[in-house]
PDB file of N, CA and C in Angstrom:
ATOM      1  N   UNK A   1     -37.104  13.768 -11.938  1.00  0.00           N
ATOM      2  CA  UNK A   1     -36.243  13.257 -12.986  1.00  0.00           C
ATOM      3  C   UNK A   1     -35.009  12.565 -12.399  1.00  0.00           C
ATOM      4  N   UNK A   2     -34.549  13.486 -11.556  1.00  0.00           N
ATOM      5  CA  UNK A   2     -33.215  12.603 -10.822  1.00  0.00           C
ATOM      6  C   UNK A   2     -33.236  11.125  -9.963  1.00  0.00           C
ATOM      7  N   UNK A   3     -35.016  10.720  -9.829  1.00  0.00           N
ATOM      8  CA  UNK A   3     -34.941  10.128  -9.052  1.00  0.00           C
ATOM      9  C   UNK A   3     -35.069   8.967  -9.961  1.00  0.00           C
ATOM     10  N   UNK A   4     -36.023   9.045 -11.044  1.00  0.00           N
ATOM     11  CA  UNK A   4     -36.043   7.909 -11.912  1.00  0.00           C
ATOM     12  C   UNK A   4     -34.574   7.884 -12.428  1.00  0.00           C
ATOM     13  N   UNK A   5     -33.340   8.170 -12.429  1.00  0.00           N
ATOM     14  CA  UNK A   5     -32.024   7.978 -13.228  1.00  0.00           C
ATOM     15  C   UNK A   5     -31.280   7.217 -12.076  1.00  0.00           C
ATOM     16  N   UNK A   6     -31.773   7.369 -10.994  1.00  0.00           N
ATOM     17  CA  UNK A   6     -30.958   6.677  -9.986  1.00  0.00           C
ATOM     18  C   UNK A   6     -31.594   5.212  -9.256  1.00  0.00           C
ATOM     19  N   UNK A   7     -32.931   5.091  -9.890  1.00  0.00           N
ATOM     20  CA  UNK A   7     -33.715   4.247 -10.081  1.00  0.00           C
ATOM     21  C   UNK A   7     -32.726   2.536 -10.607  1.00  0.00           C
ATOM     22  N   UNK A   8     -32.299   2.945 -11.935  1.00  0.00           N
ATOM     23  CA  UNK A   8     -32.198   1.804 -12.578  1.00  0.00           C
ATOM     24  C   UNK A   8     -30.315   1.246 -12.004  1.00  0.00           C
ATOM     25  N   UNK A   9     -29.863   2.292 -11.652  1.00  0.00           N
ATOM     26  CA  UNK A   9     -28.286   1.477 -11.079  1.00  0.00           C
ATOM     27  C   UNK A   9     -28.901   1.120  -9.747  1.00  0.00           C
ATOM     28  N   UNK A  10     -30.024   1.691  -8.915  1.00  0.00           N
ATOM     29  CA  UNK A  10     -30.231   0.860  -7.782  1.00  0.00           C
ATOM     30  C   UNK A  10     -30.680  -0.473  -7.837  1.00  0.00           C
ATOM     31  N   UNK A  11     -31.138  -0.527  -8.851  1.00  0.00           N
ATOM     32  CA  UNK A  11     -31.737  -2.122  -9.184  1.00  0.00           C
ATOM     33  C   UNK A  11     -30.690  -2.903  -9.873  1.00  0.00           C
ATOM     34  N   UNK A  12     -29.692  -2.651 -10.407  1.00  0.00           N
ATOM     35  CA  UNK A  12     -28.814  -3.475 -11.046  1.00  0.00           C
ATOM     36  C   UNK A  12     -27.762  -3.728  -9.834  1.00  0.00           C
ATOM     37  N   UNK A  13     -27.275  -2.864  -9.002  1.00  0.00           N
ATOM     38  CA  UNK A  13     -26.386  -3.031  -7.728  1.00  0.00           C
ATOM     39  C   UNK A  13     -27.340  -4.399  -6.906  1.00  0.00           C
ATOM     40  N   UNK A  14     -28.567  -3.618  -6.879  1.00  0.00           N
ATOM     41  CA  UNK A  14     -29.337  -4.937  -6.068  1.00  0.00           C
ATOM     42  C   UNK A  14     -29.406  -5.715  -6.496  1.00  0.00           C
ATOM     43  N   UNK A  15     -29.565  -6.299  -7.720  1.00  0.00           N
ATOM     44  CA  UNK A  15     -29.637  -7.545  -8.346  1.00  0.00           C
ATOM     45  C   UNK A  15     -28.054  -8.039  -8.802  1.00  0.00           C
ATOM     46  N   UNK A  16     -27.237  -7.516  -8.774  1.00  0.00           N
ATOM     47  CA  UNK A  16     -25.707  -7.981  -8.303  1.00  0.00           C
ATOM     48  C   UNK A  16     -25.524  -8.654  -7.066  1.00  0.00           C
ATOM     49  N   UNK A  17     -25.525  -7.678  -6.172  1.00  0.00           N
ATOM     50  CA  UNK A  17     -25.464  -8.624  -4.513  1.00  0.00           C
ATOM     51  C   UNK A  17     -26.316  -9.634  -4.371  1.00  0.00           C
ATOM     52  N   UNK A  18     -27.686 -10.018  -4.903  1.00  0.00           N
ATOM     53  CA  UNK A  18     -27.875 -10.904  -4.826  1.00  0.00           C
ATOM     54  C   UNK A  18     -27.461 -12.210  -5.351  1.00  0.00           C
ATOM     55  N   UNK A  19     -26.577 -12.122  -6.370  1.00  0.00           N
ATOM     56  CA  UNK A  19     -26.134 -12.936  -7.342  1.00  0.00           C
ATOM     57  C   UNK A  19     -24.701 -13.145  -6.649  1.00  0.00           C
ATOM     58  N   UNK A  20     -24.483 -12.684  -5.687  1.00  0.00           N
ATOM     59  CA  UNK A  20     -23.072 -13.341  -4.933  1.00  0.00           C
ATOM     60  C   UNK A  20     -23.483 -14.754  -4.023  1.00  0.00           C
ATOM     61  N   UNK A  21     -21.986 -15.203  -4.315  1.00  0.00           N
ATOM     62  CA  UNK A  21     -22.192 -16.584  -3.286  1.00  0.00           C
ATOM     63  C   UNK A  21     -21.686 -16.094  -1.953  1.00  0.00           C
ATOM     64  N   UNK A  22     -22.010 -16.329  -0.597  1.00  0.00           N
ATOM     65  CA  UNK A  22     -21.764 -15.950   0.310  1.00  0.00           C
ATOM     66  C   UNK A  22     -21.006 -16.743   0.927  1.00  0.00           C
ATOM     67  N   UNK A  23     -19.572 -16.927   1.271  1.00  0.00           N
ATOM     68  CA  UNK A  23     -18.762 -17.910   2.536  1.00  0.00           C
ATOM     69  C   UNK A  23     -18.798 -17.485   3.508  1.00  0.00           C
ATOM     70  N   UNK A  24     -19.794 -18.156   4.448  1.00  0.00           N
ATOM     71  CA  UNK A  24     -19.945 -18.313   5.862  1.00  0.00           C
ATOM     72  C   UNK A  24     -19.018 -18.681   6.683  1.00  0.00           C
ATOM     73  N   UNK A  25     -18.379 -19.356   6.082  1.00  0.00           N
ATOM     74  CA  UNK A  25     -16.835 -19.944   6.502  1.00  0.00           C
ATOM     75  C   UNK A  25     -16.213 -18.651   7.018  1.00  0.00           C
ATOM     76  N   UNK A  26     -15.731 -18.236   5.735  1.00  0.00           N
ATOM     77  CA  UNK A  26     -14.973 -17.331   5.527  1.00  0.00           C
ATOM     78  C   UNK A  26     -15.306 -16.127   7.161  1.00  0.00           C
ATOM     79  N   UNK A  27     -16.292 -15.865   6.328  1.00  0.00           N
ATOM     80  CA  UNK A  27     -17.101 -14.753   7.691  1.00  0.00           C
ATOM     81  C   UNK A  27     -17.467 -15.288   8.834  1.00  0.00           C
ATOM     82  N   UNK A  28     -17.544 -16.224   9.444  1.00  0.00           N
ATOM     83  CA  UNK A  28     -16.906 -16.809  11.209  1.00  0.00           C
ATOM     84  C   UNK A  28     -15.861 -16.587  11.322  1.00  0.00           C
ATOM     85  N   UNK A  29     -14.520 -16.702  10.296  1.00  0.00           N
ATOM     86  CA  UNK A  29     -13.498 -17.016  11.023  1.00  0.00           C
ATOM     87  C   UNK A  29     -13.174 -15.561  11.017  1.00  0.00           C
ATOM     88  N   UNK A  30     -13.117 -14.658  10.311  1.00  0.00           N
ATOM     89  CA  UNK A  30     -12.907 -13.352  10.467  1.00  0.00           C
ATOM     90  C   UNK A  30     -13.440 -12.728  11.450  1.00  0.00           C
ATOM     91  N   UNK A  31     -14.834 -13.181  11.802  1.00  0.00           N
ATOM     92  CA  UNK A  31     -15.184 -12.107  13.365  1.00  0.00           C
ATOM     93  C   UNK A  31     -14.857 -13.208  14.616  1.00  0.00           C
ATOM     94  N   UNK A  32     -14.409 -14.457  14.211  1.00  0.00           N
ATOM     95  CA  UNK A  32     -13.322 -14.895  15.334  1.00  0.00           C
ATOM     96  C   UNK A  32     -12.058 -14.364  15.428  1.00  0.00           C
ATOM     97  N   UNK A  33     -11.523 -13.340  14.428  1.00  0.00           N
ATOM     98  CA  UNK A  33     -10.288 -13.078  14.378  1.00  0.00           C
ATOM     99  C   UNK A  33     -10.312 -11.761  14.765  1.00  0.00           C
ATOM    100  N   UNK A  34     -11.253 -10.822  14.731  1.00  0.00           N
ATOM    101  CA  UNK A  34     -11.217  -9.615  14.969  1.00  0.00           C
ATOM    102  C   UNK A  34     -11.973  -9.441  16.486  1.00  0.00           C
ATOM    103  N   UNK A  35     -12.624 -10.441  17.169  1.00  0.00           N
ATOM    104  CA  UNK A  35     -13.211 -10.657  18.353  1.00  0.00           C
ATOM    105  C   UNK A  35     -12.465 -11.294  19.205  1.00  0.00           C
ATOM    106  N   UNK A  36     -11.327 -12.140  18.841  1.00  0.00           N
ATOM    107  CA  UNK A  36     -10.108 -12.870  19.902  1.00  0.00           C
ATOM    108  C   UNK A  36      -9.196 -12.607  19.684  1.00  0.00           C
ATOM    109  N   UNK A  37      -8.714 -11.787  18.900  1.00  0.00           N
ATOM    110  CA  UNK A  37      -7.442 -11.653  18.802  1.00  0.00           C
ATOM    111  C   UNK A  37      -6.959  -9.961  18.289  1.00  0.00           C
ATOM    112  N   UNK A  38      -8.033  -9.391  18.432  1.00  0.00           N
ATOM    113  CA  UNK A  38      -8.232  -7.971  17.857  1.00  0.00           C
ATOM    114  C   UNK A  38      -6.910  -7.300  18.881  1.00  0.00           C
ATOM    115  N   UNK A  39      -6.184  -6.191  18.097  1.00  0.00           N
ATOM    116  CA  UNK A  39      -5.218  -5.679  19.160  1.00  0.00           C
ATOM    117  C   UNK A  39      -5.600  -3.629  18.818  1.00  0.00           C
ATOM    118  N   UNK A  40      -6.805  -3.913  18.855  1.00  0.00           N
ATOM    119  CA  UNK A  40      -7.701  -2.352  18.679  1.00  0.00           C
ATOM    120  C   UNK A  40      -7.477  -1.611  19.580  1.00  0.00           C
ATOM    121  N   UNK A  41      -7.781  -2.262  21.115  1.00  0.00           N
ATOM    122  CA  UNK A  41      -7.586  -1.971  22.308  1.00  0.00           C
ATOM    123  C   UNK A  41      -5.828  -1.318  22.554  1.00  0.00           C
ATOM    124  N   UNK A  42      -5.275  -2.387  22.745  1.00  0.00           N
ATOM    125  CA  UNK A  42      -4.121  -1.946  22.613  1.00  0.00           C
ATOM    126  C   UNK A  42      -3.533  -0.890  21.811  1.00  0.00           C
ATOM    127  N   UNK A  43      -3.460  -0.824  20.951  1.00  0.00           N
ATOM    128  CA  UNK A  43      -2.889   0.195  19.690  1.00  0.00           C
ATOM    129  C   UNK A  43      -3.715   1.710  20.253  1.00  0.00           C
ATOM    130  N   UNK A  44      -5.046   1.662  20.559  1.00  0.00           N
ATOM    131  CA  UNK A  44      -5.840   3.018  20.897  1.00  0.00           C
ATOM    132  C   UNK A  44      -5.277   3.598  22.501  1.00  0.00           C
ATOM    133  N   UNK A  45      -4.432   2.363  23.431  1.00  0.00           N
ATOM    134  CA  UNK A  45      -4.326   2.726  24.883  1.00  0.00           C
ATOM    135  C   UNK A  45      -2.583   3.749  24.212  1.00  0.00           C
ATOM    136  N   UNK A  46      -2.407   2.936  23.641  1.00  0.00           N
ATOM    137  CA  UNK A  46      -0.664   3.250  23.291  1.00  0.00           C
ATOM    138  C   UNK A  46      -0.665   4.750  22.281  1.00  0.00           C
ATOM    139  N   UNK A  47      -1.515   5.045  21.615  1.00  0.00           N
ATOM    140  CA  UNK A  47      -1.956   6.306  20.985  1.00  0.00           C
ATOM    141  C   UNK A  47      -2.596   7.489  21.351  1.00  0.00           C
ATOM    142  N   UNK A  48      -3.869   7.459  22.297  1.00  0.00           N
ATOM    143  CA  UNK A  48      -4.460   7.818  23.289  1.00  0.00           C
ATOM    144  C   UNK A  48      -3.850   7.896  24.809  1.00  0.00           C
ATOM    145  N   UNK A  49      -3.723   7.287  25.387  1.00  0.00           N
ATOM    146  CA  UNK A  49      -3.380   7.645  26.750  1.00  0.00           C
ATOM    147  C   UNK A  49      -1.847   7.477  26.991  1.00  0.00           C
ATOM    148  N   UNK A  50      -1.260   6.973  25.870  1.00  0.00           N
ATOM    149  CA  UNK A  50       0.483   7.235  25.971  1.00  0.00           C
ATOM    150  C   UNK A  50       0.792   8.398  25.307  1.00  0.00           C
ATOM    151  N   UNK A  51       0.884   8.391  24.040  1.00  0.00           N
ATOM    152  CA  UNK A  51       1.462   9.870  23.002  1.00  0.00           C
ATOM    153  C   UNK A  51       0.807  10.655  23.526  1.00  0.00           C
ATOM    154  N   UNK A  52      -0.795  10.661  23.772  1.00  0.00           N
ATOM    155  CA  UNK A  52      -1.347  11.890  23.881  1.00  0.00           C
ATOM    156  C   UNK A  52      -1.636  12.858  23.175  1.00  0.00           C
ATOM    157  N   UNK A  53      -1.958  14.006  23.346  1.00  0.00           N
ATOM    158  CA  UNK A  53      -2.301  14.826  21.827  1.00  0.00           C
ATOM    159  C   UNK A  53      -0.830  14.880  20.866  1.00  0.00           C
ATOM    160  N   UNK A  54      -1.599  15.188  19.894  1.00  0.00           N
ATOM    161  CA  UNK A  54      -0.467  15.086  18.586  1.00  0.00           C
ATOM    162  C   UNK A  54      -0.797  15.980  17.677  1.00  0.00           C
ATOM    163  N   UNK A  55      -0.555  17.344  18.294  1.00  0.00           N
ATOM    164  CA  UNK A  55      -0.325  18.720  17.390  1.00  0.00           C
ATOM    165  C   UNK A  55       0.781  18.286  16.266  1.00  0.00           C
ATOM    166  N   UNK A  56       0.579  18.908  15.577  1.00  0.00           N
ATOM    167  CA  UNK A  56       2.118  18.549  14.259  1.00  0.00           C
ATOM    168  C   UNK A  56       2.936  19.393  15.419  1.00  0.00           C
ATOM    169  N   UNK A  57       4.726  18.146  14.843  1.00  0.00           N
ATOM    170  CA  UNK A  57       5.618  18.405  15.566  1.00  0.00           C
ATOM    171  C   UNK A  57       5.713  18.523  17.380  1.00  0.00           C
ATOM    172  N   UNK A  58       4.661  18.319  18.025  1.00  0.00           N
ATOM    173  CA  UNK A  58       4.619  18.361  19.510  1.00  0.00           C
ATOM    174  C   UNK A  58       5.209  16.826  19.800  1.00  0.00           C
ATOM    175  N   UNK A  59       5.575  17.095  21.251  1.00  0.00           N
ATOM    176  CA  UNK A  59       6.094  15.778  21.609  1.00  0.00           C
ATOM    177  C   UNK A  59       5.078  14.520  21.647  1.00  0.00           C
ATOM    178  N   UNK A  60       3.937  14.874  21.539  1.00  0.00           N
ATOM    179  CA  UNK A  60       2.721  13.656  21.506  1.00  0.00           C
ATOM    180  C   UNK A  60       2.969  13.123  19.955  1.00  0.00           C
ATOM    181  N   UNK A  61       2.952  13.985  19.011  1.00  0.00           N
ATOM    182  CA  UNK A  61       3.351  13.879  18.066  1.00  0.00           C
ATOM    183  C   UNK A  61       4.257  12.895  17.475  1.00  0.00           C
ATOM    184  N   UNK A  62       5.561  13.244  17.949  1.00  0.00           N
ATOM    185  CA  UNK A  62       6.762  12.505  17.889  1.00  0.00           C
ATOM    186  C   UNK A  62       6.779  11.037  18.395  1.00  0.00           C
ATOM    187  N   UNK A  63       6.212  11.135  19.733  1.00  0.00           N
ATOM    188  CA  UNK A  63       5.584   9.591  20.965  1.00  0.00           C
ATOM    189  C   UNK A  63       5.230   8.680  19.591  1.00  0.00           C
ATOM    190  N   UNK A  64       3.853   9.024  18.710  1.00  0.00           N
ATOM    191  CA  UNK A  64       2.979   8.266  18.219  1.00  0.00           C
ATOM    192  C   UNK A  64       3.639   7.946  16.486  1.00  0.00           C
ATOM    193  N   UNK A  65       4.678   9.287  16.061  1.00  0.00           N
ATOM    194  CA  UNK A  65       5.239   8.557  14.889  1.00  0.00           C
ATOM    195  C   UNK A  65       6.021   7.039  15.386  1.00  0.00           C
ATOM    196  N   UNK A  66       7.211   7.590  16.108  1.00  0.00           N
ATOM    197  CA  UNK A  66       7.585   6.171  16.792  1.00  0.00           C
ATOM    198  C   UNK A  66       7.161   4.853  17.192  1.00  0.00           C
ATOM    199  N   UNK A  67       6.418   5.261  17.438  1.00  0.00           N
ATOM    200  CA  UNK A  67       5.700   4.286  17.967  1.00  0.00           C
ATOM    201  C   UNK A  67       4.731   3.442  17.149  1.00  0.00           C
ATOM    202  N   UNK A  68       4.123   4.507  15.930  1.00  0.00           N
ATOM    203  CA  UNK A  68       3.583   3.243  14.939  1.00  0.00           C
ATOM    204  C   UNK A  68       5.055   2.584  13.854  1.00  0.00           C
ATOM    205  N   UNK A  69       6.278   3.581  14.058  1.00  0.00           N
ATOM    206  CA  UNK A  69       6.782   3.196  13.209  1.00  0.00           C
ATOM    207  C   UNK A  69       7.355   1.857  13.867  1.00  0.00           C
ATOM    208  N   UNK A  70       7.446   1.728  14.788  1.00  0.00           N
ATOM    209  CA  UNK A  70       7.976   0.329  15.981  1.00  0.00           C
ATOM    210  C   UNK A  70       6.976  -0.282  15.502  1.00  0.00           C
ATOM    211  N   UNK A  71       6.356  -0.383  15.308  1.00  0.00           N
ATOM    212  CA  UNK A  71       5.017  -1.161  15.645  1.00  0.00           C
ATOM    213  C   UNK A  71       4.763  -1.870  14.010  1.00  0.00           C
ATOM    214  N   UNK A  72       4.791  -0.978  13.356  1.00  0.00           N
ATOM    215  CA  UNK A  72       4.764  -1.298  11.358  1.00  0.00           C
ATOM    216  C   UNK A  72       5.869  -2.352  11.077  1.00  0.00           C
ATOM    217  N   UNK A  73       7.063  -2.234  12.109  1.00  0.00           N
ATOM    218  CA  UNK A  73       8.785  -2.831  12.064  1.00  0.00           C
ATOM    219  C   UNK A  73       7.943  -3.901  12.203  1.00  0.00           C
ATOM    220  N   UNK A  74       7.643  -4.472  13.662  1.00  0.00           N
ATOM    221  CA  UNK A  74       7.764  -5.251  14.427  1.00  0.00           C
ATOM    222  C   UNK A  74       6.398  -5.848  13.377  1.00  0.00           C
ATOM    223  N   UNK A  75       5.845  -5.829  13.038  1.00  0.00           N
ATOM    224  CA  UNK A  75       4.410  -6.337  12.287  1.00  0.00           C
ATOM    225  C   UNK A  75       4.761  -7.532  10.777  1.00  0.00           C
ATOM    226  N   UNK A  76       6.330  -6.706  10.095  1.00  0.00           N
ATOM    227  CA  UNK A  76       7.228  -6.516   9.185  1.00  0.00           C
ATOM    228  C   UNK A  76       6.014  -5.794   7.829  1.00  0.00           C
ATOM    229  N   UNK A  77       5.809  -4.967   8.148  1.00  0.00           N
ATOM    230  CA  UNK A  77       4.904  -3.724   6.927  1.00  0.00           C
ATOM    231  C   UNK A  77       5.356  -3.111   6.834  1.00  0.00           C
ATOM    232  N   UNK A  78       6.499  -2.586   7.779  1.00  0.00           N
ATOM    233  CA  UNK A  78       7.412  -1.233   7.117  1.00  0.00           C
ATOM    234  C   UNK A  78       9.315  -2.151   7.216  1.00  0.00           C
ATOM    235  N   UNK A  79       9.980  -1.107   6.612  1.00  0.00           N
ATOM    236  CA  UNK A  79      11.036  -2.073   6.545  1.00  0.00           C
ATOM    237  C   UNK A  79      12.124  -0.692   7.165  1.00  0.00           C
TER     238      UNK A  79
END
């Protein structure tokens, strides 16, 4: 029974996505943007192998609030 009820929104979801227009555009330039210019690396070296663990309140802790809060400044997302 449960399976026929979950039957008919799977077919309407599927027949939605197909009914989208797709920008290719759009989606090159985004995995050019997240592939050349991604700063993933960075942000994980500065969280990971700088702060270090981050028990609540430990000094790793403290390292990594700072440090995203520098980082949110400098971005202008936090004020």
């Amino acid at each position: 029974m449960k399976r026929k009820l979950l039957i008919l929104p799977a077919l309407l979801l599927a027949g939605m996505t197909f009914a989208q227009d797709v920008d290719l555009e759009a989606i090159e330039k985004i995995k050019k943007e997240g592939l050349e210019n991604s700063k993933v690396e960075e942000i994980a070296l500065q969280l990971v192998d700088k702060a270090g663990p981050r028990l609540s309140y430990s000094e790793g802790y403290e390292r990594a609030t700072k440090y995203a809060v520098k980082q949110l400044s400098d971005w202008s997302l936090m004020s």
